[in-house]
N, C-alpha and C. Protein backbone atom coordinates (compact mmCIF):
# COMPACT_ATOMS: atom_id res chain seq x y z
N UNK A 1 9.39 19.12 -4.03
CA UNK A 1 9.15 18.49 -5.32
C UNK A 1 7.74 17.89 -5.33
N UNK A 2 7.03 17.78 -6.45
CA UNK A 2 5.78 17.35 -6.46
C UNK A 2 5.59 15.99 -6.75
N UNK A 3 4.56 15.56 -6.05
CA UNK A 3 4.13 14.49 -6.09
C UNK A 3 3.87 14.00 -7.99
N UNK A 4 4.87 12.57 -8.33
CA UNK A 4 4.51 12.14 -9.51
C UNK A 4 3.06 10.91 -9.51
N UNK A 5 2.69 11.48 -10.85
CA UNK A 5 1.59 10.80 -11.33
C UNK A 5 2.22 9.69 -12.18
N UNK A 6 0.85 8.87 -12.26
CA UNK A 6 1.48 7.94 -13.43
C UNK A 6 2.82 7.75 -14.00
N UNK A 7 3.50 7.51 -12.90
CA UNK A 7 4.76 6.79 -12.82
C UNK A 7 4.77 5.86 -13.21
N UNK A 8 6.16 4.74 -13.91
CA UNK A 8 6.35 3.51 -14.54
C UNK A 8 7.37 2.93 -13.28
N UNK A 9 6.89 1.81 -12.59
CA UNK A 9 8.09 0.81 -11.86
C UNK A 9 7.92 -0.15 -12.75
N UNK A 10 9.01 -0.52 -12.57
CA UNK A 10 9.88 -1.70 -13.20
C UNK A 10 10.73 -2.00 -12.41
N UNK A 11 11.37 -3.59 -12.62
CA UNK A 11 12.26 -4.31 -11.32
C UNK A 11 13.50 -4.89 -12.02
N UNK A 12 14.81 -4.57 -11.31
CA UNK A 12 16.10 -5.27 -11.68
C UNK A 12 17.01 -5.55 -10.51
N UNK A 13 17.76 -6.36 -11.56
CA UNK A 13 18.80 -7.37 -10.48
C UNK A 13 19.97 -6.84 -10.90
N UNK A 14 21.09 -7.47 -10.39
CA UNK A 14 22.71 -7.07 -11.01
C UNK A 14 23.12 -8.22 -11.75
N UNK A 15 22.38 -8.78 -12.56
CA UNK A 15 22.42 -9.73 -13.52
C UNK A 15 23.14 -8.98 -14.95
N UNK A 16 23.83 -9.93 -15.72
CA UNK A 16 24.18 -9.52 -16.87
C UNK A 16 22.49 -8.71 -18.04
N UNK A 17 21.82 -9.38 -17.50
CA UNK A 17 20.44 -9.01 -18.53
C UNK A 17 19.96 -7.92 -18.11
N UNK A 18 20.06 -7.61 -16.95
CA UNK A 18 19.46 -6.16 -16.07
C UNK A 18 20.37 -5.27 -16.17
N UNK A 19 21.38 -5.50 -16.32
CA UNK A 19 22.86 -4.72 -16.03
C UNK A 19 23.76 -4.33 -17.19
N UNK A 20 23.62 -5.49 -17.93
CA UNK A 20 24.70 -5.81 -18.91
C UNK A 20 26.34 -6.23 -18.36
N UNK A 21 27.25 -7.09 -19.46
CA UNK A 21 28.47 -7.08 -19.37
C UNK A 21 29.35 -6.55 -18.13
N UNK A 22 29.73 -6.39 -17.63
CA UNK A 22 30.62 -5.86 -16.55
C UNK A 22 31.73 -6.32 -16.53
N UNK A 23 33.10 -5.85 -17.35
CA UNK A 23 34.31 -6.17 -17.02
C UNK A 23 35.13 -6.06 -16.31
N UNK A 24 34.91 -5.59 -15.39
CA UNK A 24 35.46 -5.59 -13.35
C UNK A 24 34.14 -6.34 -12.88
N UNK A 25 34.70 -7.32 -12.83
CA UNK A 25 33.30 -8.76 -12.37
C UNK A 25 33.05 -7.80 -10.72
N UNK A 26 34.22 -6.80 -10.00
CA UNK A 26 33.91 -6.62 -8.78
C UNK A 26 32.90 -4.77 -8.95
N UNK A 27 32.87 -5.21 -9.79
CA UNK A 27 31.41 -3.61 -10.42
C UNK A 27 29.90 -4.27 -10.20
N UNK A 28 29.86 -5.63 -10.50
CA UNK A 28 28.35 -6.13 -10.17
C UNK A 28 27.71 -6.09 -8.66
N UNK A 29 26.77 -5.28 -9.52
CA UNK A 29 25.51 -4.69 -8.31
C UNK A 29 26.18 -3.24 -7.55
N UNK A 30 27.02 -2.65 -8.26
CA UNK A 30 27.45 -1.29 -7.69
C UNK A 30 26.49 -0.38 -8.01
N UNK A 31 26.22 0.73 -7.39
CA UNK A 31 25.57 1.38 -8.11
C UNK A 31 26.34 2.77 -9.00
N UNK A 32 25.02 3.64 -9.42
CA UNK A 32 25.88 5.08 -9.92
C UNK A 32 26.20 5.60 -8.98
N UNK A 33 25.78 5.66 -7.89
CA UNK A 33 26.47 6.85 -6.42
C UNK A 33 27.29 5.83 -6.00
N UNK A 34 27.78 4.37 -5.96
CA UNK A 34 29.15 3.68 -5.51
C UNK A 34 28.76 2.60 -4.71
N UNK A 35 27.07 2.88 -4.03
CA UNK A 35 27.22 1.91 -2.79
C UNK A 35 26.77 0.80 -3.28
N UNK A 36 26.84 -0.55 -2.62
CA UNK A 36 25.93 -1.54 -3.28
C UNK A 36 24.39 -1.82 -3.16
N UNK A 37 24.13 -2.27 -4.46
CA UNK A 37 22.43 -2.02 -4.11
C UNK A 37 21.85 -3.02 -3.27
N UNK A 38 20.96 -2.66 -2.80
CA UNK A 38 20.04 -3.36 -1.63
C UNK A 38 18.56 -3.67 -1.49
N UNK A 39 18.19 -4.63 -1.68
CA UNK A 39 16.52 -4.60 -2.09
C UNK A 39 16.10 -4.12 -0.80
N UNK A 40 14.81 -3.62 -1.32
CA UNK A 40 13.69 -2.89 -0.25
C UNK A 40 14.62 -1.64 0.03
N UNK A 41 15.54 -0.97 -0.79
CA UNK A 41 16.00 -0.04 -0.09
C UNK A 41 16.64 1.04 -1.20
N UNK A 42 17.02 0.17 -2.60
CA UNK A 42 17.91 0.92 -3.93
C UNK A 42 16.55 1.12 -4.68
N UNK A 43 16.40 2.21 -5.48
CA UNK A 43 15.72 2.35 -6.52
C UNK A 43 16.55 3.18 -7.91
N UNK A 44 15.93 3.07 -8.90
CA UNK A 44 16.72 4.03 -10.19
C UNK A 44 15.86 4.64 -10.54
N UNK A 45 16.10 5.71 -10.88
CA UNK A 45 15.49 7.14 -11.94
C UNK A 45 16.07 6.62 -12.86
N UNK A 46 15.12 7.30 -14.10
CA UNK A 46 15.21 7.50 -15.31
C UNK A 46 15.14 9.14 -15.57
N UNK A 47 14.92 9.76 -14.94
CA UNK A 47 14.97 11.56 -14.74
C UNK A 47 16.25 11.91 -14.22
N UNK A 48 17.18 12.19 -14.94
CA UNK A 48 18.52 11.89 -14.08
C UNK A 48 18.08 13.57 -13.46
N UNK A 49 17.71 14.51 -13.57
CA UNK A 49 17.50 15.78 -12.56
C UNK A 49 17.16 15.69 -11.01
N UNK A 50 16.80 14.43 -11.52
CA UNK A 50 16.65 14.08 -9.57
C UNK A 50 17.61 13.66 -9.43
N UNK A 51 18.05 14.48 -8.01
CA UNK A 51 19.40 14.07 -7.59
C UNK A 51 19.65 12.87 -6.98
N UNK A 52 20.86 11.85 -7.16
CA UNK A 52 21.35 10.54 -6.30
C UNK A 52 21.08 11.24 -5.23
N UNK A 53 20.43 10.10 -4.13
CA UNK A 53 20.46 10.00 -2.94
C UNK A 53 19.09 11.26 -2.20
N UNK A 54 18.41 11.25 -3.11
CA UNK A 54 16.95 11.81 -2.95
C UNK A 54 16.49 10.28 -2.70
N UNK A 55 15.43 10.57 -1.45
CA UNK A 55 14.38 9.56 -0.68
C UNK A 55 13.05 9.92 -1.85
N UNK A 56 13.24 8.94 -2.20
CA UNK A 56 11.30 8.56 -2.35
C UNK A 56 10.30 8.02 -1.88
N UNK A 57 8.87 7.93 -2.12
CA UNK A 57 8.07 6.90 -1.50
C UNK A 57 7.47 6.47 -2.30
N UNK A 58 7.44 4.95 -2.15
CA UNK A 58 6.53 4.06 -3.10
C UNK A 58 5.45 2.88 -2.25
N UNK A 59 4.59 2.79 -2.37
CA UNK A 59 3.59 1.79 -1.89
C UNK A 59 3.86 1.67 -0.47
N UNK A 60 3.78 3.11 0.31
CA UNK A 60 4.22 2.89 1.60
C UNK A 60 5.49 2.91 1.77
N UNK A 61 6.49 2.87 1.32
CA UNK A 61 7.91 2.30 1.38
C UNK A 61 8.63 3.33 1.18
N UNK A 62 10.23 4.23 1.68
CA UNK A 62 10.87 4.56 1.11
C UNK A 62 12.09 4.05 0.70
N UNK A 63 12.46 4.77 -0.58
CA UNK A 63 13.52 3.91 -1.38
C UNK A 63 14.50 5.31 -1.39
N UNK A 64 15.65 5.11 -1.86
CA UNK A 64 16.54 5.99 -2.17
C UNK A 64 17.70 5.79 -3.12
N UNK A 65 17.48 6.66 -3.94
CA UNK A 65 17.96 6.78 -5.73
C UNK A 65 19.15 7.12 -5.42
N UNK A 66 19.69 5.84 -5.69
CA UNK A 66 21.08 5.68 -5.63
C UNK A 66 21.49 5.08 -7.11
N UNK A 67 21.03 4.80 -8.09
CA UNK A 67 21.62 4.41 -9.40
C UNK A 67 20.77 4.81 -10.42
N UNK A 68 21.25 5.18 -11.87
CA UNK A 68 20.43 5.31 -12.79
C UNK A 68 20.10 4.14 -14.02
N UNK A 69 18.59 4.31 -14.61
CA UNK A 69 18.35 3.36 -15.55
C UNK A 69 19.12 4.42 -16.70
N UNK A 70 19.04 3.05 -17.67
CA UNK A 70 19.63 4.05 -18.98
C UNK A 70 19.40 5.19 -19.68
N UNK A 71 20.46 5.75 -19.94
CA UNK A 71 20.28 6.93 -20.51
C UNK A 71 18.62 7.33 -21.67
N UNK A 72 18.70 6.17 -22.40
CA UNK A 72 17.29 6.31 -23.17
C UNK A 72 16.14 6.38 -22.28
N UNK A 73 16.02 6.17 -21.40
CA UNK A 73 14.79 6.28 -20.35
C UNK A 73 14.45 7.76 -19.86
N UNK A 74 15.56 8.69 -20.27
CA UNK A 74 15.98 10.35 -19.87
C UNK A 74 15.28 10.88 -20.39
N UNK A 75 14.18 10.99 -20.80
CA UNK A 75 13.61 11.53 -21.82
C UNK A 75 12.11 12.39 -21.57
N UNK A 76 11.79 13.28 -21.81
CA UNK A 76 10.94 14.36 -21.28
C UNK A 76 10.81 14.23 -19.56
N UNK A 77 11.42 14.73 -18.84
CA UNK A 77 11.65 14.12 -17.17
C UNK A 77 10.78 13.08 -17.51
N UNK A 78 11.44 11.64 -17.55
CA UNK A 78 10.68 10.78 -17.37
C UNK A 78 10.35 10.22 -15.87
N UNK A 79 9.04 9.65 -15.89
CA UNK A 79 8.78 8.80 -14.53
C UNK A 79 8.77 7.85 -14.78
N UNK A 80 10.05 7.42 -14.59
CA UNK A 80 10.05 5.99 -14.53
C UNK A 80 11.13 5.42 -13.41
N UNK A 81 10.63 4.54 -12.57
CA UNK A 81 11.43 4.08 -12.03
C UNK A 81 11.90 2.69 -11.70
N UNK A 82 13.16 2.45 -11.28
CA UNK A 82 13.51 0.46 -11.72
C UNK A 82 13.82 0.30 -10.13
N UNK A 83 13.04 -0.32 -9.52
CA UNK A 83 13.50 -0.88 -8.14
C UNK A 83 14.24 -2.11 -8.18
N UNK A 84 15.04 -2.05 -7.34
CA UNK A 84 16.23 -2.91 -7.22
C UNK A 84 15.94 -4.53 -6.27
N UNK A 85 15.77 -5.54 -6.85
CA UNK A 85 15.73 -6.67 -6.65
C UNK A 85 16.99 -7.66 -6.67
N UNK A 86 16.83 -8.83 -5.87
CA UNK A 86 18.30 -9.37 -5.25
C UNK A 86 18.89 -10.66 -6.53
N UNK A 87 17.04 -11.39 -6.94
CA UNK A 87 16.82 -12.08 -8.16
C UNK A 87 16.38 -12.11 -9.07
N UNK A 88 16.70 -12.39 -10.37
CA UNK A 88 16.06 -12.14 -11.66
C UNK A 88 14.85 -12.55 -11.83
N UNK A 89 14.92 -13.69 -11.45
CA UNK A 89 13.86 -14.41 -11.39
C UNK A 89 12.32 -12.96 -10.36
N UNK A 90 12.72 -12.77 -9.53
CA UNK A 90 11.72 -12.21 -8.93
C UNK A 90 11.65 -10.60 -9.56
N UNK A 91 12.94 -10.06 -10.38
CA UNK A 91 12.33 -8.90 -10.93
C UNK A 91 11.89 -9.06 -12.66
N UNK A 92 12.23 -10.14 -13.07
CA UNK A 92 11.05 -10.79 -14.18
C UNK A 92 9.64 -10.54 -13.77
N UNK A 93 9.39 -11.37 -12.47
CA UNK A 93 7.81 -11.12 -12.12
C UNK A 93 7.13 -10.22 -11.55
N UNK A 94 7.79 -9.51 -11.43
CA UNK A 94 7.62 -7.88 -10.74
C UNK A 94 6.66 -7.28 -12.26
N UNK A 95 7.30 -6.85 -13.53
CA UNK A 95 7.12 -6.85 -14.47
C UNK A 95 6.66 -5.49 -14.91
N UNK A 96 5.78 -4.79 -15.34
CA UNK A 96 5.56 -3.42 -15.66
C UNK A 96 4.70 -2.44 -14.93
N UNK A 97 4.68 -1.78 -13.74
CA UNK A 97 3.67 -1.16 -13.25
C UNK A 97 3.24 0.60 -13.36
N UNK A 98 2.06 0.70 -14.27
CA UNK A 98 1.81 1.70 -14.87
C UNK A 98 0.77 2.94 -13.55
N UNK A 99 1.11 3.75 -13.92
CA UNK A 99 0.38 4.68 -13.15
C UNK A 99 0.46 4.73 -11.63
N UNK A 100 1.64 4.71 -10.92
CA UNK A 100 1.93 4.80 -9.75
C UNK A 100 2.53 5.82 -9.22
N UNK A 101 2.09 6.07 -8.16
CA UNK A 101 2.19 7.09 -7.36
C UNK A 101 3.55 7.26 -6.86
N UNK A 102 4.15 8.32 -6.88
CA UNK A 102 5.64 7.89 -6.33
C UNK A 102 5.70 9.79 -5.90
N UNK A 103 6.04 9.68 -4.45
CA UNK A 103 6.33 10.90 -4.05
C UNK A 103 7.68 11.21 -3.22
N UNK A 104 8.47 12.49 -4.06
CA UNK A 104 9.60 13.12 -3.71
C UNK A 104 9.84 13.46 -2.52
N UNK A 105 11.09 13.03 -1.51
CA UNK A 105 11.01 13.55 -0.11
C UNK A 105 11.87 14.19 -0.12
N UNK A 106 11.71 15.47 0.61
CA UNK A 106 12.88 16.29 0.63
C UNK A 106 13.37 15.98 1.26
């Protein structure tokens, strides 16, 4: 898979505001593939064609796409991706990062 350009990160928590509502209070912070998310380690696509549990690399780091952002984010393969943070507070200040490099590991 090729290396993405100008990628979008963005940062979330398993907060009602990042997450929304959850009526199995024991669903918060699950992900779409089941496991629970884990900072420095969960990230989300917005390209749902990339498959759960594809390794990526970001700023040195690999992450592995284990949950998806919302469906509206699906949109022309988008690059966008939401890394997974433990507090709101710290993925508030994370905040919008445009044009990043993010490469596919097979």
């Amino acid at each position: 898979m090729p290396l993405l350009t100008n990628a979008i990160i963005t940062f979330y928590c398993a907060c009602t505001i990042c997450c929304g509502v959850k009526k199995n209070k024991s669903l918060i912070g699950i992900t779409a593939s089941g496991t629970r998310a884990k900072q420095g380690q969960t990230i989300a696509s917005g390209n749902r064609s990339i498959p759960l549990g594809t390794k990526v690399e970001w700023n040195g780091k690999v992450y592995i796409i284990e949950d998806r952002m919302a469906k509206k984010y699906n949109y022309d393969n988008s690059e966008r991706f939401d890394v997974y943070l433990t507090s709101h507070e710290e993925a508030r200040k994370g905040g919008i990062l445009r044009q990043q490099k993010i490469k596919i590991l097979k």
